[in-house]
PDB file of N, CA and C in Angstrom:
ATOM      1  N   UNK A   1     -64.639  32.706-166.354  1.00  0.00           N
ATOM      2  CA  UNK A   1     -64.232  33.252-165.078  1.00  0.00           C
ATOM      3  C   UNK A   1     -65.091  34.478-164.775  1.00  0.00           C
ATOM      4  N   UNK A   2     -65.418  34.703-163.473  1.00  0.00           N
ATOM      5  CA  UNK A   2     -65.950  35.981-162.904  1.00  0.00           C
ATOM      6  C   UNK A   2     -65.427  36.440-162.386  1.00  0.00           C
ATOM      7  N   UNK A   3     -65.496  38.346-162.468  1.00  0.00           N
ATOM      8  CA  UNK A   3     -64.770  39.091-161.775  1.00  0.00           C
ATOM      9  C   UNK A   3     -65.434  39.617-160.906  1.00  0.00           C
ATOM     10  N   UNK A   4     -65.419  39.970-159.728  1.00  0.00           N
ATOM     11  CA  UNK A   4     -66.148  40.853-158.919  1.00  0.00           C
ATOM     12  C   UNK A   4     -65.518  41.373-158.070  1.00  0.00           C
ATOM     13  N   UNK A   5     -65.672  42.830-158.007  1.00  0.00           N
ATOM     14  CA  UNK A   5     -65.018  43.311-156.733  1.00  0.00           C
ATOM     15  C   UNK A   5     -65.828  43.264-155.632  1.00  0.00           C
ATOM     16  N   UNK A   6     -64.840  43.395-154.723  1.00  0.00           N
ATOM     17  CA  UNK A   6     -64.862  43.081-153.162  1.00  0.00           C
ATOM     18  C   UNK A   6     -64.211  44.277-152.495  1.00  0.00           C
ATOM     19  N   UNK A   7     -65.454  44.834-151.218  1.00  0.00           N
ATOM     20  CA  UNK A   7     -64.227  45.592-150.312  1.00  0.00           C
ATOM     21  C   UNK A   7     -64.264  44.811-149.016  1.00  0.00           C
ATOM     22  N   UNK A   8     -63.361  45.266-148.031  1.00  0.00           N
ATOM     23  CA  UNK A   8     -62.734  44.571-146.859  1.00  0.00           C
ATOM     24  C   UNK A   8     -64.219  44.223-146.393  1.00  0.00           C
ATOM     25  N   UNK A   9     -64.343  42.776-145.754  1.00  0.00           N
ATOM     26  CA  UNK A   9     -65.762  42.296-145.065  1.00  0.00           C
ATOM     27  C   UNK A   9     -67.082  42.344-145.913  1.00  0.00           C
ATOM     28  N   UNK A  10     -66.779  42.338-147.030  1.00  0.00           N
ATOM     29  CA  UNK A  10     -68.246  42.058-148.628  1.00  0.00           C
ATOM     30  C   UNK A  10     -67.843  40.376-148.064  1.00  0.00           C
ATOM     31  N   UNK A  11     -69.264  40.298-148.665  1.00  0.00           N
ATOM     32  CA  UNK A  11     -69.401  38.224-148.463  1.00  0.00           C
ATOM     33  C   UNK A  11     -69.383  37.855-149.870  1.00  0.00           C
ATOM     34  N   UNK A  12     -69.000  37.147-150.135  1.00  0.00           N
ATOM     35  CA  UNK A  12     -69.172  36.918-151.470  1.00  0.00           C
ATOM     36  C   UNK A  12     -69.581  34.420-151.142  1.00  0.00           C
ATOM     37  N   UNK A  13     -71.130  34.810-151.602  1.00  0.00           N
ATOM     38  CA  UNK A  13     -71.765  32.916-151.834  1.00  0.00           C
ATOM     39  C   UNK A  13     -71.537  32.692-152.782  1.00  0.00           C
ATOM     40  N   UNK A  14     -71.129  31.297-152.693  1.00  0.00           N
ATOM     41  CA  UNK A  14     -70.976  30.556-154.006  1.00  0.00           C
ATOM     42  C   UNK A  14     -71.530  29.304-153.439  1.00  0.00           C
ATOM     43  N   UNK A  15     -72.923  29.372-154.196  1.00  0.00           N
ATOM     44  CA  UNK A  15     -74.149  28.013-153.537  1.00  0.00           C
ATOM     45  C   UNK A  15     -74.618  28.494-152.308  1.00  0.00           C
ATOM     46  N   UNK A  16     -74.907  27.031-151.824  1.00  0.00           N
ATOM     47  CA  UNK A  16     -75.467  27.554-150.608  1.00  0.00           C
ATOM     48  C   UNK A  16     -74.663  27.385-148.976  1.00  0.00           C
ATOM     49  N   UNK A  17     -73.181  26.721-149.240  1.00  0.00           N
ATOM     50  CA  UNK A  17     -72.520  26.011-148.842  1.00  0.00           C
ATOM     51  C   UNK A  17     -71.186  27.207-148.566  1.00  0.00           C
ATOM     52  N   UNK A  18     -70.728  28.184-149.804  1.00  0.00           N
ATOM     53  CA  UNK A  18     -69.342  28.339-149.454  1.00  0.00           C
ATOM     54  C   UNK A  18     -69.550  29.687-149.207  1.00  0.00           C
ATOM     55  N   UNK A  19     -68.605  30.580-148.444  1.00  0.00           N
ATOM     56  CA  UNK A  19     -68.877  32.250-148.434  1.00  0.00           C
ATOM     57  C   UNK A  19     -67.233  32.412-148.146  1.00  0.00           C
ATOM     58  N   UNK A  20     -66.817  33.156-149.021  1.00  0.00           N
ATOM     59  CA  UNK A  20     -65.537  33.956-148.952  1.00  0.00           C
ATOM     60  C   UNK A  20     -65.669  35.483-148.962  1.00  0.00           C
ATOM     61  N   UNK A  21     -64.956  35.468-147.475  1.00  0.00           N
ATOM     62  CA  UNK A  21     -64.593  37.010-147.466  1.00  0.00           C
ATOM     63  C   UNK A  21     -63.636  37.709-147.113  1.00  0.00           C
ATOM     64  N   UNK A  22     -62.814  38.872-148.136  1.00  0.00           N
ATOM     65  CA  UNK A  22     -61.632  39.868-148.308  1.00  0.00           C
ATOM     66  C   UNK A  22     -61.850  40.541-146.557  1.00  0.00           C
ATOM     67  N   UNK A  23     -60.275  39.783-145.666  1.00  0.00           N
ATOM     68  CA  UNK A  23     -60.634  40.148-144.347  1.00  0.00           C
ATOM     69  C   UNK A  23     -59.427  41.178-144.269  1.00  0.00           C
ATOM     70  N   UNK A  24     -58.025  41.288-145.031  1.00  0.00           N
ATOM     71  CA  UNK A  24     -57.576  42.295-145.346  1.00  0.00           C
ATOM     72  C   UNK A  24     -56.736  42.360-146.329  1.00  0.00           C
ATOM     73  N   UNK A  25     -56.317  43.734-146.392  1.00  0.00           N
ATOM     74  CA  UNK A  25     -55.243  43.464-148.035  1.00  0.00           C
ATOM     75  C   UNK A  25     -53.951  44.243-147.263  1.00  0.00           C
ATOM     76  N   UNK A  26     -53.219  44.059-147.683  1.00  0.00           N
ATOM     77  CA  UNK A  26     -51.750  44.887-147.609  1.00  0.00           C
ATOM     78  C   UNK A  26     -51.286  44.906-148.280  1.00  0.00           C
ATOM     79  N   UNK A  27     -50.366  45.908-149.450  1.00  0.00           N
ATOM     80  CA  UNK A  27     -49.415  45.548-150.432  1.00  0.00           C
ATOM     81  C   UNK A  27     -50.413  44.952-151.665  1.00  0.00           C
ATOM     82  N   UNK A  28     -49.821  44.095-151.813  1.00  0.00           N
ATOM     83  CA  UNK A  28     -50.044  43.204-153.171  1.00  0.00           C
ATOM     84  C   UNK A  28     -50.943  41.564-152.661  1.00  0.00           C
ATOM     85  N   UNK A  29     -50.980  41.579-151.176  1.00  0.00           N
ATOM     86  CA  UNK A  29     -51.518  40.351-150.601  1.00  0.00           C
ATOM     87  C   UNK A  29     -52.769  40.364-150.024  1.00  0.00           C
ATOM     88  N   UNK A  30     -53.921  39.618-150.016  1.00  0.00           N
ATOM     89  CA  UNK A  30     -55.265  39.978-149.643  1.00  0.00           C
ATOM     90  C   UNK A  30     -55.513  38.743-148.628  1.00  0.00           C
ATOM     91  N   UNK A  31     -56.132  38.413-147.488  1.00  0.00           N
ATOM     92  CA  UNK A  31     -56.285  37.842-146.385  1.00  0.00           C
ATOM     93  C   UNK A  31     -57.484  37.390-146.700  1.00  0.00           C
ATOM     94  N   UNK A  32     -57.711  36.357-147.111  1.00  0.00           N
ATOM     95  CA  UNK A  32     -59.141  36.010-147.131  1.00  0.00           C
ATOM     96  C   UNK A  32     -59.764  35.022-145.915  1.00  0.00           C
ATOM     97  N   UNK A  33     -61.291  35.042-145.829  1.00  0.00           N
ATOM     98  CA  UNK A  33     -61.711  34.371-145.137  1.00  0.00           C
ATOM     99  C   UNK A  33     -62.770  33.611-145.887  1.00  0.00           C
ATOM    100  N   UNK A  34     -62.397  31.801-145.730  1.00  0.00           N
ATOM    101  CA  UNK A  34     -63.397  31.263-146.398  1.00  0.00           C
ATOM    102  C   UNK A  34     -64.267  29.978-145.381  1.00  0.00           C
ATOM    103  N   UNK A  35     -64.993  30.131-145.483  1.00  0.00           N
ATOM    104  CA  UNK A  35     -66.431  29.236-144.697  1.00  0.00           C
ATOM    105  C   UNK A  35     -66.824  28.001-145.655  1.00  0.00           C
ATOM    106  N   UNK A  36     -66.560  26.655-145.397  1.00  0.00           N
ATOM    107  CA  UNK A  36     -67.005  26.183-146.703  1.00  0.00           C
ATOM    108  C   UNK A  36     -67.093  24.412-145.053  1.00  0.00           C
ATOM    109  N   UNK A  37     -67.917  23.548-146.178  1.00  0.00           N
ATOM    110  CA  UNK A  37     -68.171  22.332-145.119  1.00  0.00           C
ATOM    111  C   UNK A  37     -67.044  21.866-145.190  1.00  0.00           C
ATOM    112  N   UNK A  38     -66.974  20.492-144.500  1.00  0.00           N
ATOM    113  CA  UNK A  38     -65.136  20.033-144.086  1.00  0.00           C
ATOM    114  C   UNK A  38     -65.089  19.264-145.614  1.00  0.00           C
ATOM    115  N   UNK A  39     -66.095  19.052-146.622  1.00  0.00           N
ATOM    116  CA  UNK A  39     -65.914  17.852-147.376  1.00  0.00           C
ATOM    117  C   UNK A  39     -65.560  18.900-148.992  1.00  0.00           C
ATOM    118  N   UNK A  40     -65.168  20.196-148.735  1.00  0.00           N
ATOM    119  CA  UNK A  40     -64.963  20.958-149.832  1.00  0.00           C
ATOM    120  C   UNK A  40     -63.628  20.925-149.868  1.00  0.00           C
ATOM    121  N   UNK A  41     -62.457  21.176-150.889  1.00  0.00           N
ATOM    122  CA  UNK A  41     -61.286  21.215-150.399  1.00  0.00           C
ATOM    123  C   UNK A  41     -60.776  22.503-151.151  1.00  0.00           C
ATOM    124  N   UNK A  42     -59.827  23.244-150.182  1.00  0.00           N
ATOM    125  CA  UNK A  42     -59.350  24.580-150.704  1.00  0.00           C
ATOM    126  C   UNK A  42     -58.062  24.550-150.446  1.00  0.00           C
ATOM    127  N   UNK A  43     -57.268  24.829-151.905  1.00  0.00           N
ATOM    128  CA  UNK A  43     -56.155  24.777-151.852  1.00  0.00           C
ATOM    129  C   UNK A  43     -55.970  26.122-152.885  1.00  0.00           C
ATOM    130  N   UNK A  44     -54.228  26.813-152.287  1.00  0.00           N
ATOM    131  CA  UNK A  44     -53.793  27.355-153.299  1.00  0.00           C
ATOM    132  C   UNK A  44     -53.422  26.777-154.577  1.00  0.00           C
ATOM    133  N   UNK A  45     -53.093  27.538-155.294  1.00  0.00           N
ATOM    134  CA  UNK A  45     -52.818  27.122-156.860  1.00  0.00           C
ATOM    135  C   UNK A  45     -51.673  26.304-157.156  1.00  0.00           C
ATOM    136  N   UNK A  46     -50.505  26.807-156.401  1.00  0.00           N
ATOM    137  CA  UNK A  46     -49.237  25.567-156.340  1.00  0.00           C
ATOM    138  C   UNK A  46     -49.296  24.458-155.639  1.00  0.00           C
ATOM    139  N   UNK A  47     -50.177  24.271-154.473  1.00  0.00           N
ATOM    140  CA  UNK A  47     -50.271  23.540-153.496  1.00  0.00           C
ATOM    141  C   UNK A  47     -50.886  22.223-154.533  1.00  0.00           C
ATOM    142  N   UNK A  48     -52.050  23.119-155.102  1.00  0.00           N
ATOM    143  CA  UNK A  48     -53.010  22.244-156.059  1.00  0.00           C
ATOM    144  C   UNK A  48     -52.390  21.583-156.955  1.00  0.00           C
ATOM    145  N   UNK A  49     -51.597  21.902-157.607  1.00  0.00           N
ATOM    146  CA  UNK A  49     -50.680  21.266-158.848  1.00  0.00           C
ATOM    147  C   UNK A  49     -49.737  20.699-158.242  1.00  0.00           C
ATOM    148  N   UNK A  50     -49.169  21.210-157.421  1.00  0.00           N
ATOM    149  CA  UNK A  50     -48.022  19.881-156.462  1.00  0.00           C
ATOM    150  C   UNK A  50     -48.823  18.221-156.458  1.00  0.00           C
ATOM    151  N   UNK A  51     -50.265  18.899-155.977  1.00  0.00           N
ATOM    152  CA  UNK A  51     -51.049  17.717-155.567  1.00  0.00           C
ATOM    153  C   UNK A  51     -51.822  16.733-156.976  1.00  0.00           C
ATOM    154  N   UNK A  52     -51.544  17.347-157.667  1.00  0.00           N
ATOM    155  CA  UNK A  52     -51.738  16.594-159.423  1.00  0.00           C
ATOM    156  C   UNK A  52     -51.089  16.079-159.455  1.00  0.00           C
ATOM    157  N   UNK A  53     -50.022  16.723-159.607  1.00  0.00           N
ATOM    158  CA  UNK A  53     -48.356  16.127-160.069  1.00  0.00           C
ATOM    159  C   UNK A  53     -47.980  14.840-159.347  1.00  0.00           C
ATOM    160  N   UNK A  54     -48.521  14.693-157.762  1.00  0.00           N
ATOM    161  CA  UNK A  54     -48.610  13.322-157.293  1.00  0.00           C
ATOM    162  C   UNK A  54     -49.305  12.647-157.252  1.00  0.00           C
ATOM    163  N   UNK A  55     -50.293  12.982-157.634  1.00  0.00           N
ATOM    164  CA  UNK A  55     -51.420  12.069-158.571  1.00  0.00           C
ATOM    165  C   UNK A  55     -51.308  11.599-159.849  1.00  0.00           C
ATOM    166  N   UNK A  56     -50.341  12.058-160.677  1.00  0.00           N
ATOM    167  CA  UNK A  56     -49.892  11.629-161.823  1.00  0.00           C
ATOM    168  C   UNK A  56     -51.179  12.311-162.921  1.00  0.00           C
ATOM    169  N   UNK A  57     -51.889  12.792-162.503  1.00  0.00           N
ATOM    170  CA  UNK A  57     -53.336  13.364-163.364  1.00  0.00           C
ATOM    171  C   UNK A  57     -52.792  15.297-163.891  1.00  0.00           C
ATOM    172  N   UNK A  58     -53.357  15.292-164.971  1.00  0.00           N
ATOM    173  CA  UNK A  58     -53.142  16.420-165.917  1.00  0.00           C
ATOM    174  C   UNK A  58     -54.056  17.634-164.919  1.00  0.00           C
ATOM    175  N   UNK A  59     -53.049  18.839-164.594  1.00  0.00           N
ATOM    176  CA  UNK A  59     -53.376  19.915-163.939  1.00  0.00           C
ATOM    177  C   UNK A  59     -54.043  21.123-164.652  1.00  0.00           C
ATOM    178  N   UNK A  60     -55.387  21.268-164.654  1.00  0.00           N
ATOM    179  CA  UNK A  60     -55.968  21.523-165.659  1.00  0.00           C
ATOM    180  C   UNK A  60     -56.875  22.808-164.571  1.00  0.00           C
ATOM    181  N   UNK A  61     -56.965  23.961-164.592  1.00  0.00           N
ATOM    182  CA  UNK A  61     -58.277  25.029-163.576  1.00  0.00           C
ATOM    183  C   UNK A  61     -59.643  24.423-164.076  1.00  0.00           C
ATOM    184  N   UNK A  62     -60.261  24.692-163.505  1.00  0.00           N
ATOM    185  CA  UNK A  62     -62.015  24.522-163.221  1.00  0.00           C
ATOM    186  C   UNK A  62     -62.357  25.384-164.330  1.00  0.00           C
ATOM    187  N   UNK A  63     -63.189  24.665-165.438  1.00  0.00           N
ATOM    188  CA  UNK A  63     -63.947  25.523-166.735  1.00  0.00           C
ATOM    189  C   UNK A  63     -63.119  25.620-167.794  1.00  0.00           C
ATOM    190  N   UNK A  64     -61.758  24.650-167.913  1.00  0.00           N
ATOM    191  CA  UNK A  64     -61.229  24.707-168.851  1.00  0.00           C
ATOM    192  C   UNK A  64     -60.940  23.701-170.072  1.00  0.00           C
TER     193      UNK A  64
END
């Protein structure tokens, strides 16, 4: 895993394809903005494992 900080409106690429950027934070919650083609798929973390779980396939993060 990588850590990097970010302040409000830093771009942060990943390839040449995706750019996420910290559009605000409040509290404990951060607003992101992500740019990615329609054929990438972005999901939160429960959303993601909901979506295993009905796939019947082992819910496993990326690099593990």
């Amino acid at each position: 895993m990588k850590i990097i900080d970010l302040t409000i409106n830093d771009r942060l690429h990943i390839g040449d394809d995706v750019v996420i950027e910290p559009l605000k934070r409040s509290g404990g919650q951060v607003k992101l903005g992500i740019s990615a083609p329609l054929d990438v798929e972005i999901f939160r973390q429960e959303l993601y494992e909901h979506i295993q779980m009905l796939e019947g396939t082992e819910c496993q993060a990326p690099g593990q």
